[in-house]
C-alpha atoms as a PDB file:
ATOM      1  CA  UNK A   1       0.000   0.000   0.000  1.00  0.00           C
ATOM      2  CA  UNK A   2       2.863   2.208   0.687  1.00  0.00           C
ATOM      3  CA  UNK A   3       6.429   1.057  -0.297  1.00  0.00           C
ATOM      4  CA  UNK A   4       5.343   0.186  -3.907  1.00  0.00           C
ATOM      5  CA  UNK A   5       3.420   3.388  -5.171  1.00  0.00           C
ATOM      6  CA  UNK A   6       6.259   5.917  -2.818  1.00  0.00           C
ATOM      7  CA  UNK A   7       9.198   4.071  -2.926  1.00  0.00           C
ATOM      8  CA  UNK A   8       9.494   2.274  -6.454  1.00  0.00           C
ATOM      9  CA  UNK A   9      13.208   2.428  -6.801  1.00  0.00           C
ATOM     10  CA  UNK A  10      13.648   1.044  -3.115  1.00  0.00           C
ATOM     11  CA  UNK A  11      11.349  -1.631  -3.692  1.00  0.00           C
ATOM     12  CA  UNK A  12      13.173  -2.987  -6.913  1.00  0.00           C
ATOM     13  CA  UNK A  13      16.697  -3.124  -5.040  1.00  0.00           C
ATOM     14  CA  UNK A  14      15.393  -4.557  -1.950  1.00  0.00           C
ATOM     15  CA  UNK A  15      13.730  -7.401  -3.605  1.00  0.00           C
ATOM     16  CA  UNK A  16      16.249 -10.229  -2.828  1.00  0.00           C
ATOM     17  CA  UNK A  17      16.552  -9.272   0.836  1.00  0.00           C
ATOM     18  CA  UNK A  18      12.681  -9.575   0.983  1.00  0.00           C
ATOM     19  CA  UNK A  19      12.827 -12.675  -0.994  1.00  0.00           C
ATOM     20  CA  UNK A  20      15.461 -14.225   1.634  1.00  0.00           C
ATOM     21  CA  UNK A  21      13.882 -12.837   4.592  1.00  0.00           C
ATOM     22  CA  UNK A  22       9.949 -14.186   3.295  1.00  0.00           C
ATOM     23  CA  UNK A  23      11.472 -17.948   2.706  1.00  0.00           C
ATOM     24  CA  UNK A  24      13.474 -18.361   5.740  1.00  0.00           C
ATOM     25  CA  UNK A  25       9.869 -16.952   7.498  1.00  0.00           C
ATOM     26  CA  UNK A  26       8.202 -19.566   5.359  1.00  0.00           C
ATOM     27  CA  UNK A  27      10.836 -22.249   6.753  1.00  0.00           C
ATOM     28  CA  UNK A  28      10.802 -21.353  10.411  1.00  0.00           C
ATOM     29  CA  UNK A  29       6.953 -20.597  11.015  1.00  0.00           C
ATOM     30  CA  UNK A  30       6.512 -24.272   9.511  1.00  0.00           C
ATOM     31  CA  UNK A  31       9.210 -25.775  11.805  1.00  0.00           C
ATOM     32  CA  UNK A  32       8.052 -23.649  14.910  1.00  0.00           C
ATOM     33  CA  UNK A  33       4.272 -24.773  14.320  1.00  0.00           C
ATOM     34  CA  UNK A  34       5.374 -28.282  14.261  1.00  0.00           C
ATOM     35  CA  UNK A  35       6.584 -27.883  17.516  1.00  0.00           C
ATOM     36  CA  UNK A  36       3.254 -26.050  19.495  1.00  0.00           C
ATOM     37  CA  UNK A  37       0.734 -28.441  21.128  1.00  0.00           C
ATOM     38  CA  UNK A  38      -1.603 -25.040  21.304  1.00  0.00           C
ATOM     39  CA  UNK A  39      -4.583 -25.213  18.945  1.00  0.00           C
ATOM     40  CA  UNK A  40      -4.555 -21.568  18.454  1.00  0.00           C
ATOM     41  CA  UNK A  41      -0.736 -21.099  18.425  1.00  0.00           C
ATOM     42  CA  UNK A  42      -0.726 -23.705  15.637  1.00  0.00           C
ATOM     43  CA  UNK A  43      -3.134 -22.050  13.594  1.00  0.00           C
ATOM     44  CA  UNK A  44      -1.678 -18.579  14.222  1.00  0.00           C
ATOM     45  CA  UNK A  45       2.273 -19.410  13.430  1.00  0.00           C
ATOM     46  CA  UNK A  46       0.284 -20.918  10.231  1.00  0.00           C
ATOM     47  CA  UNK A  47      -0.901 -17.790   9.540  1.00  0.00           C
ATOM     48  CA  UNK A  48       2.521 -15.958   9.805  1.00  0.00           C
ATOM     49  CA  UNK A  49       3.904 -18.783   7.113  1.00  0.00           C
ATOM     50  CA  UNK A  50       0.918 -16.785   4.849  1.00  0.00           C
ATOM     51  CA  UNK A  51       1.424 -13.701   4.922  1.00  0.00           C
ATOM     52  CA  UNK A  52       5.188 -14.896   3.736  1.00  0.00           C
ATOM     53  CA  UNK A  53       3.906 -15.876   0.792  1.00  0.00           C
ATOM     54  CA  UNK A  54       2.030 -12.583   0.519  1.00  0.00           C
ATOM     55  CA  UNK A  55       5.237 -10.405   0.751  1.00  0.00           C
ATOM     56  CA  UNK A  56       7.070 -12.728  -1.996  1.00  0.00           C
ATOM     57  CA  UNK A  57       4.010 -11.801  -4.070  1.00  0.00           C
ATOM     58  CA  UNK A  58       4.636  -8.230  -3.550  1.00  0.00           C
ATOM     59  CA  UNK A  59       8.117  -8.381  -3.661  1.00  0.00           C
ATOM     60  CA  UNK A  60       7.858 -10.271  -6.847  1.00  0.00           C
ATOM     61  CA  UNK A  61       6.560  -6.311  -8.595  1.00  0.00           C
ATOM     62  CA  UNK A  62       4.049  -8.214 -10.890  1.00  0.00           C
ATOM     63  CA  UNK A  63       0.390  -7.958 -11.681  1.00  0.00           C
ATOM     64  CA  UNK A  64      -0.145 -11.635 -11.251  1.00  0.00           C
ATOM     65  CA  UNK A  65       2.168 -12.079  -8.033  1.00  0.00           C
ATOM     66  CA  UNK A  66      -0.139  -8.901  -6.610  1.00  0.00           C
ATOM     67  CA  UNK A  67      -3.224  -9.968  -7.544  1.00  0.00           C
ATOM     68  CA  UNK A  68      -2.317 -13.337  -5.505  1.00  0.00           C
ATOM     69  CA  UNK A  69      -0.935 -11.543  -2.278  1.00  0.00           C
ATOM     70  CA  UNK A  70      -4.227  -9.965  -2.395  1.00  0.00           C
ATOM     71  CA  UNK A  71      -6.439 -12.638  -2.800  1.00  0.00           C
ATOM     72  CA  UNK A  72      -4.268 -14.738  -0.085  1.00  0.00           C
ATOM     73  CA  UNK A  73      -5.150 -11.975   2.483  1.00  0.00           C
ATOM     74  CA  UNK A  74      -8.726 -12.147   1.785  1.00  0.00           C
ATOM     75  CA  UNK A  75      -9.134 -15.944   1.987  1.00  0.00           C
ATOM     76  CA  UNK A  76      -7.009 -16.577   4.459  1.00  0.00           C
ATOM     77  CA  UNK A  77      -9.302 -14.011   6.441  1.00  0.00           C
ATOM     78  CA  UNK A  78     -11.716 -16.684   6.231  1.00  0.00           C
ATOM     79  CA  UNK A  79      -9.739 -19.879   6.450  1.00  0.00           C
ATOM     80  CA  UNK A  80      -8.007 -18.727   9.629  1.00  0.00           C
ATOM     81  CA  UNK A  81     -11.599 -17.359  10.922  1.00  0.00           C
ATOM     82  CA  UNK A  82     -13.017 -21.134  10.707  1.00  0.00           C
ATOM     83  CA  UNK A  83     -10.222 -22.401  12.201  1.00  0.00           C
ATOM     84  CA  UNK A  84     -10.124 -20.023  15.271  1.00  0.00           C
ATOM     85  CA  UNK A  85     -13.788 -20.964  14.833  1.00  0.00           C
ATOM     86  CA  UNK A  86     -13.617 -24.723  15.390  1.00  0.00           C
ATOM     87  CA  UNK A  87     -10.952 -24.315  18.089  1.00  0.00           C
ATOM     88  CA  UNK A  88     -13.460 -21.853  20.021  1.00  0.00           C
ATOM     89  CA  UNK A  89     -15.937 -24.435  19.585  1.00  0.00           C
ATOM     90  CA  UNK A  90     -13.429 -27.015  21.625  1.00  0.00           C
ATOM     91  CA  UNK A  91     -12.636 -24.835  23.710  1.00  0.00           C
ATOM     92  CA  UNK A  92     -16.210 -24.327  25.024  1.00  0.00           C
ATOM     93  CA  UNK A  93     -16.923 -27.417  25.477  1.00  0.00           C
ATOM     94  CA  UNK A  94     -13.946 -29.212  27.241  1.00  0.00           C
ATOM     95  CA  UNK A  95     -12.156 -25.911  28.228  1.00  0.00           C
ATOM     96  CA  UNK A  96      -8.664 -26.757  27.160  1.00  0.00           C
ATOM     97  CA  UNK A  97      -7.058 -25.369  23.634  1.00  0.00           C
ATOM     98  CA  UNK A  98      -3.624 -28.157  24.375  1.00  0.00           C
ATOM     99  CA  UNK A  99      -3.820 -30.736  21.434  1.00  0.00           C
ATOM    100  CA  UNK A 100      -2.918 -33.446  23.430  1.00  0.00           C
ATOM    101  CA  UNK A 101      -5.812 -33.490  25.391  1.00  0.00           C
ATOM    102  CA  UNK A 102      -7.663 -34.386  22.286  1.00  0.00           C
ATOM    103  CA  UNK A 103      -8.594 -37.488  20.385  1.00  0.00           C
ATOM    104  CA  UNK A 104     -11.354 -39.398  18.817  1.00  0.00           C
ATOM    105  CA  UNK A 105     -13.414 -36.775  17.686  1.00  0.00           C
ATOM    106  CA  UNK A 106     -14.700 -38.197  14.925  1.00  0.00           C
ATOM    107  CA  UNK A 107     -16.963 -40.634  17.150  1.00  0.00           C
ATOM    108  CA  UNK A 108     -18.271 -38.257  19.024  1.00  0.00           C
ATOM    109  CA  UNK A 109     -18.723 -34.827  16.928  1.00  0.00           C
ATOM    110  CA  UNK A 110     -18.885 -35.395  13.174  1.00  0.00           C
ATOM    111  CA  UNK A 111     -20.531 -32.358  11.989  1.00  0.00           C
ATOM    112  CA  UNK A 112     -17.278 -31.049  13.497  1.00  0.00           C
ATOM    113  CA  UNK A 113     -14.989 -33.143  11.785  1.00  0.00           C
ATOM    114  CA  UNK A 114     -16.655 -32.386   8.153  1.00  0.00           C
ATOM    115  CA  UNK A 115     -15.846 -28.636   9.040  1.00  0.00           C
ATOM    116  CA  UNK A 116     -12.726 -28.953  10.543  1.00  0.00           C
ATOM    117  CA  UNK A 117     -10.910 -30.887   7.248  1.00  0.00           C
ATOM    118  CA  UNK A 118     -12.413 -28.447   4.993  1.00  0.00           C
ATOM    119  CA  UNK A 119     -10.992 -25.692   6.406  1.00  0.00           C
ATOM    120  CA  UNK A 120      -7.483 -27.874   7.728  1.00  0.00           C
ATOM    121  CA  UNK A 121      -7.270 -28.706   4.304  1.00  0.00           C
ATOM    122  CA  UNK A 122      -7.768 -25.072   3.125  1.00  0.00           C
ATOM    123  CA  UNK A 123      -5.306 -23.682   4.573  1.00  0.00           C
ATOM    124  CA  UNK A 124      -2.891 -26.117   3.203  1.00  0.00           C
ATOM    125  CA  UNK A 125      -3.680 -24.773  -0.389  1.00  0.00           C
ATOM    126  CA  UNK A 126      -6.445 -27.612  -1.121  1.00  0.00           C
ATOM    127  CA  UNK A 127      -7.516 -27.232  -4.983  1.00  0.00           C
ATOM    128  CA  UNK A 128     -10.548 -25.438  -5.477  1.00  0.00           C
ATOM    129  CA  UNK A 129     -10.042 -22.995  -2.333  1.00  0.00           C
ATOM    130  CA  UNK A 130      -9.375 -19.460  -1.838  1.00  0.00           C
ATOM    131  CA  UNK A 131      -6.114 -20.272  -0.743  1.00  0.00           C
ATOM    132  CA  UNK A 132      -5.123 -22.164  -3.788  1.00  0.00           C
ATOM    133  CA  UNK A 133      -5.673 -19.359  -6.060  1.00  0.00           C
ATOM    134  CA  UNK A 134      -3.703 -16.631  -3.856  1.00  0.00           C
ATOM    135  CA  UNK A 135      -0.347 -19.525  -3.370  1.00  0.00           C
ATOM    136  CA  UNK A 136      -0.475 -20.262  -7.228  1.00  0.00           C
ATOM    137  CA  UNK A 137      -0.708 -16.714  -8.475  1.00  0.00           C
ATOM    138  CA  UNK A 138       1.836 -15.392  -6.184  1.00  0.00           C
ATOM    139  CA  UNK A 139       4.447 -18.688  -7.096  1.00  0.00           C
ATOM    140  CA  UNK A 140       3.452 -17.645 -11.047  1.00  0.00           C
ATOM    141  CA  UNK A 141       4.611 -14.176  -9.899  1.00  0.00           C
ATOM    142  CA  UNK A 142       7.484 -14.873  -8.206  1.00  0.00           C
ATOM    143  CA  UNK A 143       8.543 -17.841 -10.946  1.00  0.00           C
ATOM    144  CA  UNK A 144       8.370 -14.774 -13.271  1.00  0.00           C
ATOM    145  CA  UNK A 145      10.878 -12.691 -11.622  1.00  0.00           C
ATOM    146  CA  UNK A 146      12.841 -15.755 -10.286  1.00  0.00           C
ATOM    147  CA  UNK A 147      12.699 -18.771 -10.593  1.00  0.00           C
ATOM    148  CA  UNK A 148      15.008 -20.736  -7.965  1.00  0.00           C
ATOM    149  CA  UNK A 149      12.925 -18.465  -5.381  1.00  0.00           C
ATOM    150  CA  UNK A 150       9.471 -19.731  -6.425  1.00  0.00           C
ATOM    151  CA  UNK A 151      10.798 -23.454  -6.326  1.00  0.00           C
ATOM    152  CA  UNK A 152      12.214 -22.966  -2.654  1.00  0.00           C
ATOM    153  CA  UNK A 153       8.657 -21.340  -1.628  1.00  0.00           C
ATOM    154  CA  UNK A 154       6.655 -24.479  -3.674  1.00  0.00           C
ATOM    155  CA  UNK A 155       8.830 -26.658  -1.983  1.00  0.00           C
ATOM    156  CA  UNK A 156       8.149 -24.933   2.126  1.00  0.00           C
ATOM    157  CA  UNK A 157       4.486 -25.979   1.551  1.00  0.00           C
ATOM    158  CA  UNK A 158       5.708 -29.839   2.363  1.00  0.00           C
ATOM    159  CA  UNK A 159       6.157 -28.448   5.803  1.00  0.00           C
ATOM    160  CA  UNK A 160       2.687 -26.866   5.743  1.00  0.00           C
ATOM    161  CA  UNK A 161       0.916 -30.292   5.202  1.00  0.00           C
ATOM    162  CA  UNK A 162       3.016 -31.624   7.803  1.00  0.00           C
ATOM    163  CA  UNK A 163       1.657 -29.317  11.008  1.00  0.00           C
ATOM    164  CA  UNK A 164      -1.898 -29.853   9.029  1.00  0.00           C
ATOM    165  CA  UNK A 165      -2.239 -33.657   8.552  1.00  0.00           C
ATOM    166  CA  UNK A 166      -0.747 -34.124  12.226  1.00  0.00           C
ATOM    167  CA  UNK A 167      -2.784 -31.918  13.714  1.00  0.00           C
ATOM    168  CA  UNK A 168      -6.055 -33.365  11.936  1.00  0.00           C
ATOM    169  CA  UNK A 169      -4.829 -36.734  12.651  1.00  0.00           C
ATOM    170  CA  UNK A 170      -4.010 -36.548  16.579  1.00  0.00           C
ATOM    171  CA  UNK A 171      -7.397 -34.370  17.371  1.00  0.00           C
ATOM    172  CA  UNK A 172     -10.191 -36.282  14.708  1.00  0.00           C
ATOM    173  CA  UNK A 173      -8.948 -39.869  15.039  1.00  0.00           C
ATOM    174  CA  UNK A 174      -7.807 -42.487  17.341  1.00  0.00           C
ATOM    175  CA  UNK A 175      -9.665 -43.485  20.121  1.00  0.00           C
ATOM    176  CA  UNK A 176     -12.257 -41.783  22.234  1.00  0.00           C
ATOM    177  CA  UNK A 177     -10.912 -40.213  25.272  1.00  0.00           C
ATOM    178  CA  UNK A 178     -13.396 -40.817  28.026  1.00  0.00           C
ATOM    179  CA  UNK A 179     -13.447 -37.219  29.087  1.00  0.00           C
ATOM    180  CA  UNK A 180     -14.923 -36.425  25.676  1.00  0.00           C
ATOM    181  CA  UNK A 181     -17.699 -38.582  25.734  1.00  0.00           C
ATOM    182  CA  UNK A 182     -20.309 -36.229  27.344  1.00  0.00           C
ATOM    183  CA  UNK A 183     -20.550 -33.308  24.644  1.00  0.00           C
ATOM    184  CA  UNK A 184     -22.443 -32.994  21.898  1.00  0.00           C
ATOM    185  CA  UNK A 185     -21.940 -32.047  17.997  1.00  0.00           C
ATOM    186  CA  UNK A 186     -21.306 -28.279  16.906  1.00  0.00           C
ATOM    187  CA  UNK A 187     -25.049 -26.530  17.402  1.00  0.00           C
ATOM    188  CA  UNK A 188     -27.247 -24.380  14.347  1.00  0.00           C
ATOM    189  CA  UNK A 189     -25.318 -21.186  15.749  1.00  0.00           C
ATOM    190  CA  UNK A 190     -21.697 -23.061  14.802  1.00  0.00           C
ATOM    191  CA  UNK A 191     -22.826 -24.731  11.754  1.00  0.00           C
ATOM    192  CA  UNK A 192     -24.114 -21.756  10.251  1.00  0.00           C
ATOM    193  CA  UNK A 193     -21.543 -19.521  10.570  1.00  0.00           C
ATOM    194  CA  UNK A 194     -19.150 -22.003   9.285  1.00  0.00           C
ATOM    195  CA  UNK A 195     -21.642 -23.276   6.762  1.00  0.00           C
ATOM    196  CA  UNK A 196     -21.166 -19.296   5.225  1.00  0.00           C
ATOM    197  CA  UNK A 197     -17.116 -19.398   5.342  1.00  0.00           C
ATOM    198  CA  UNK A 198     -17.238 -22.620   3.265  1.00  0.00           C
ATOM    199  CA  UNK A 199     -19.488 -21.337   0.810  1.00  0.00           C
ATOM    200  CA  UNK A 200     -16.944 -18.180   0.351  1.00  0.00           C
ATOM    201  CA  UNK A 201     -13.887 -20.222   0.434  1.00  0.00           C
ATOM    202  CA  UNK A 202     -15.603 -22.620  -2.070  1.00  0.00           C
ATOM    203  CA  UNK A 203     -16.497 -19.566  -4.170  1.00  0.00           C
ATOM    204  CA  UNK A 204     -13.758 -17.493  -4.079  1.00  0.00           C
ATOM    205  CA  UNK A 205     -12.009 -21.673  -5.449  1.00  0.00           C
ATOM    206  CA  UNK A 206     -14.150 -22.036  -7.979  1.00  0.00           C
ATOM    207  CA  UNK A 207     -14.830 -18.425  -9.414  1.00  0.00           C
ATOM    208  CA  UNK A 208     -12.032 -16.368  -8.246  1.00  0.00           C
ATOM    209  CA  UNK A 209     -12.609 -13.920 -11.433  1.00  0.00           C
ATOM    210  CA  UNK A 210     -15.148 -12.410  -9.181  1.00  0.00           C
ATOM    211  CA  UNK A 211     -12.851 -11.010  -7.004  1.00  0.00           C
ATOM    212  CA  UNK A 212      -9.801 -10.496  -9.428  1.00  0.00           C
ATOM    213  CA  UNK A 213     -11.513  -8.407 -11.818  1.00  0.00           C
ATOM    214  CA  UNK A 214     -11.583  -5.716  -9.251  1.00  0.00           C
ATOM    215  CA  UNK A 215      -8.423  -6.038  -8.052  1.00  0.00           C
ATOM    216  CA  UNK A 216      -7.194  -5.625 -11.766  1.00  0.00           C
ATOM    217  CA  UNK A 217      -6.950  -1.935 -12.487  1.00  0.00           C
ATOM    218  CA  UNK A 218      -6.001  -0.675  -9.140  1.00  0.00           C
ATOM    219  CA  UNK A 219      -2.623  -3.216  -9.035  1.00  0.00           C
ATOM    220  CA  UNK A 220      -2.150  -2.008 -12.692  1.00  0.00           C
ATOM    221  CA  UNK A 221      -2.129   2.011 -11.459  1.00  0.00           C
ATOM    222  CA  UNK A 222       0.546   1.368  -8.310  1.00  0.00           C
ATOM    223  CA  UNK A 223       2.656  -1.266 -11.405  1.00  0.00           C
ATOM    224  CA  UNK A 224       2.776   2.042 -13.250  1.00  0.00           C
ATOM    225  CA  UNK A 225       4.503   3.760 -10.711  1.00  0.00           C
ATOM    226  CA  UNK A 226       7.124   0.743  -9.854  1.00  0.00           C
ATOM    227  CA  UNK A 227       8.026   0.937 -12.965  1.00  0.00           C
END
């Protein structure tokens, strides 16, 4: 919003330090997630991995790496709004956000479950997301300015699907802790409001022309000044 359209010249000649400093952010927000057993730390040192990727698409100066560091903010508004979503919704019921105090939840909520993959999922990227679209036009952007650096970033989202798949894994299955037993599935309140981030994260997959048509001409002014 700033450095591109008042600093051009700055922005060009800082680029590789950005690139450097956005993968090894990429790198160690991955590593340092793997390491949290805090539902909400996990999903929030996720979210600083993101907005990595959004500052490679800036730093990349292109319409296309723009227009996905855009649309990456606004889905991953939502994604990371379910997810802080789903982990409120544990944390009213059994009062405790640490991971390992989890298990089975597939027996007992899956309403929850359904939800909870969707939006794990999306925030690993899943084809057909809002996420997708924002990763893939910001690699195209960066690939376009170089290379090597949009290989390195493809190659961080291994670690993404790591935290994600592990964290799915050790709260959905196994078995049923007893102390679980006695709560019920996600009420209408819950499954409406993340019945409406789906359909916008689904949307935003599918049709993301909707929302890149208007971020078009205003990328195209600030371009104009870069370069």
């Amino acid at each position: 919003k700033f450095s591109l359209p008042i600093f051009p010249e700055p922005t060009l000649s800082f680029q590789p330090l950005v690139y450097l400093l956005s993968l090894i952010g990429i790198v160690y927000s991955a590593l340092t997630t793997i390491r949290q057993v805090d539902l909400k730390k996990i999903i929030a040192y996720s979210s600083v991995g993101h907005m990595n990727y959004v500052t490679l698409g800036i730093a990349s100066g292109t319409l296309i790496g723009l227009e996905g560091s855009l649309f990456m903010m606004l889905g991953h508004g939502f994604v990371s709004s379910a997810l802080f979503l789903c982990v409120g919704s544990l944390y009213e019921r059994y009062h405790t956000r640490v991971l390992l105090y989890y298990g089975g939840l597939v027996f007992g909520m899956p309403i929850f479950s359904f939800f909870f993959l969707f939006f794990t999922l999306a925030n690993v990227s899943l084809p057909g997301t809002s996420n997708f679209v924002g990763e893939l036009y910001i690699l195209l952007g960066v690939f376009s300015s170089n290379p090597s650096v949009a290989l390195l970033a493809a190659s961080a989202v291994i670690l993404s699907a790591v935290y994600v798949f592990w964290l799915y894994n050790r709260a959905i299955f196994g078995i049923l802790r007893g102390n679980l037993a006695n709560f019920s599935d996600v009420n209408r309140r819950e499954v409406l409001l993340l019945a409406f981030l789906l359909v916008f994260v689904l949307l935003s997959g599918i049709t993301p022309s909707i929302f890149l048509e208007a971020f078009h001409l205003p990328i195209a002014l600030i371009l104009d000044r870069l370069y």
